[in-house]
Structures are given as structure tokens and as C-alpha cells.
Protein backbone atom coordinates (compact mmCIF):
# COMPACT_ATOMS: atom_id res chain seq x y z
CA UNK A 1 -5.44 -13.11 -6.05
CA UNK A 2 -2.00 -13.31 -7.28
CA UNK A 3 0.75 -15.49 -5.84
CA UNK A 4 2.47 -12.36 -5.73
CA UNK A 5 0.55 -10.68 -3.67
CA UNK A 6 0.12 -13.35 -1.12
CA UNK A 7 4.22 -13.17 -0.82
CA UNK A 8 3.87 -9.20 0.13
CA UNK A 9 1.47 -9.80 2.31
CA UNK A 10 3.11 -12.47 4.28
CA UNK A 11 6.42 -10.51 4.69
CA UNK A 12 3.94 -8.47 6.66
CA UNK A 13 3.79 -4.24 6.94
CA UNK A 14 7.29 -2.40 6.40
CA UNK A 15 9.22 -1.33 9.27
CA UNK A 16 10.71 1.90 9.46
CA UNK A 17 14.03 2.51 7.70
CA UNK A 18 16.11 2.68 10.96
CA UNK A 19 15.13 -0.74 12.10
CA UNK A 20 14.42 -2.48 8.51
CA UNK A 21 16.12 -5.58 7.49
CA UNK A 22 18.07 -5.32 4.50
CA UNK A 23 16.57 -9.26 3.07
CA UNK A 24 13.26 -8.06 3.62
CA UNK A 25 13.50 -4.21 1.96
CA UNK A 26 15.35 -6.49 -0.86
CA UNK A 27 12.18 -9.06 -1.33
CA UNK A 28 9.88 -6.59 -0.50
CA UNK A 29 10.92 -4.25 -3.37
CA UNK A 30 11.52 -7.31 -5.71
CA UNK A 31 8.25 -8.62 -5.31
CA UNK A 32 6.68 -5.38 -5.67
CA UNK A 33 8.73 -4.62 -8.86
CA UNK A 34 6.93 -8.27 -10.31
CA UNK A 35 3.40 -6.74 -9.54
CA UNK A 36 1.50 -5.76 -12.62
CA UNK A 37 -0.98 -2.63 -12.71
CA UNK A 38 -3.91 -2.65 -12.28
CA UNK A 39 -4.59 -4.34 -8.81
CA UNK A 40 -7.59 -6.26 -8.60
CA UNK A 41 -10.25 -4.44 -5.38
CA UNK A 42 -9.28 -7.42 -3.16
CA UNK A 43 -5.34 -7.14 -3.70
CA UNK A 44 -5.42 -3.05 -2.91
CA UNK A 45 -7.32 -4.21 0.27
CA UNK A 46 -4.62 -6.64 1.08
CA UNK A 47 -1.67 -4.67 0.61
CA UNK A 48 -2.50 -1.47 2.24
CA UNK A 49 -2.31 -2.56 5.82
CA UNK A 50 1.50 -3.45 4.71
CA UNK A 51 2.27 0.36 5.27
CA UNK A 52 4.77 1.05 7.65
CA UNK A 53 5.51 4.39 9.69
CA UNK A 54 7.91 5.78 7.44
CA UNK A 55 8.87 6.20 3.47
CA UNK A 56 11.12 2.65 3.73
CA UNK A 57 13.81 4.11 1.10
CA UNK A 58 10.93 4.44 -1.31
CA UNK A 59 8.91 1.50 -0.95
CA UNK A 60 6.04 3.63 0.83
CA UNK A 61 5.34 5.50 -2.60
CA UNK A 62 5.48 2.14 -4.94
CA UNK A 63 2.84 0.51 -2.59
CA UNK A 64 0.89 4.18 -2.65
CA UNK A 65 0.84 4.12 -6.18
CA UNK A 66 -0.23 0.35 -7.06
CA UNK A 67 -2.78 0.07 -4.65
CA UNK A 68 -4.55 3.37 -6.68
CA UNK A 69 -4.57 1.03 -9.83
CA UNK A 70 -7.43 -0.64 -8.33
CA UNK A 71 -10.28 -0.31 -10.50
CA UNK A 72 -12.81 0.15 -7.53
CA UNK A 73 -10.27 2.90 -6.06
CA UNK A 74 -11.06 4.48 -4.05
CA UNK A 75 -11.65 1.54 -1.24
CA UNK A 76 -13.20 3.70 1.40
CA UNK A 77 -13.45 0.10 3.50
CA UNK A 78 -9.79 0.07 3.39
CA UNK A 79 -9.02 3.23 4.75
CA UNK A 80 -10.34 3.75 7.97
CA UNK A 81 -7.10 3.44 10.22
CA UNK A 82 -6.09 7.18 10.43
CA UNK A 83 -3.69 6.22 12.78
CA UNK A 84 -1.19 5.55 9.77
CA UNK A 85 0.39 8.27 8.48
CA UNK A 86 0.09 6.60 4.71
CA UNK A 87 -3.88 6.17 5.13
CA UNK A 88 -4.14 9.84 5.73
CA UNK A 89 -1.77 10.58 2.55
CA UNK A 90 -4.42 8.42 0.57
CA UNK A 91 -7.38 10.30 1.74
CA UNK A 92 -5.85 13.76 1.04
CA UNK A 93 -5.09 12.75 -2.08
CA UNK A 94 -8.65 11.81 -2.86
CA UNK A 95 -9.96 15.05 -1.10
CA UNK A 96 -7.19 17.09 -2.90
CA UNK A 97 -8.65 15.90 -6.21
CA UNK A 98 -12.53 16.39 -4.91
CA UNK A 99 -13.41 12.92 -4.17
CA UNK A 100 -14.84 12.24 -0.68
CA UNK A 101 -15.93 9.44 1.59
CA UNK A 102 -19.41 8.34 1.19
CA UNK A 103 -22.19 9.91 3.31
């Protein structure tokens, strides 16, 4: 796993936008902006929990969009909390373009 990674996911998941603090939107968004496509499985498994309840001025869609450069995407394993709003957009993105959980 990248180095990179491992900083994301020690800042730990985003907080919404009202309560966010401005040095960790700024790190968050420049570590994301050093992370190269594709993610490995294991680093799209790592970074999803790091969703937090709202967009965070953008950073929601950049971690959306990495995480489904993994080359074993989709991770069902990883998206089983559909308590989080940003799980659910995963999934209906996968059922929107016909591809469903495992039986």
C-alpha cells in the first residue's frame, strides 16, 4: 500500500462541511490530489470507510471516483454499511449500470 494512502486513512473519515476543519479539508484534498489511478483492491478497501455524511466541498466525489479505479471494483466486501449515504451512491451506480451483488 502506498504511503499515501496510509496518510488519508489516518486523517480518518471526512466530517461534514459545517463542522470540517479547514487544515484537514486542505491535507485531505492535497493528499488525495498525489494519489495515482488505479487503486490497488486493498487501498479502495481502505479509503472508503473515510466517507463522511456530506459532499465535503467536493472531496466526497474525488474519493467516489478513485476508489472505482480499483481493478477488482466492484468490492462488494467493502460496501456493506448502507448506513452511509456514499455506500448507497456506489451501489446505485453499479445497479444503474447492471452490475449486482453476488448471490
Amino acid at each position: 500500500m502506498r504511503d499515501v494512502v496510509r496518510q488519508l486513512a489516518a486523517l480518518g473519515a471526512l466530517e461534514s462541511e459545517g463542522t470540517l476543519d479547514e487544515q484537514k479539508l486542505e491535507r485531505f484534498e492535497q493528499l488525495l490530489g498525489e494519489v495515482s489511478p488505479p487503486l490497488t483492491d486493498e487501498e479502495a478497501r481502505i479509503l472508503v470507510p473515510l466517507f463522511g455524511p456530506d459532499n465535503a466541498f467536493g472531496l466526497g466525489w474525488t474519493l467516489l471516483h478513485l476508489i472505482e479505479t480499483a481493478p477488482g471494483w466492484p468490492l462488494w466486501d467493502a460496501l456493506g454499511d448502507p448506513s452511509n449515504e456514499w455506500i448507497r451512491r456506489l451501489r446505485k451506480r453499479l445497479e444503474n449500470a447492471g452490475i449486482r451483488p453476488p448471490e
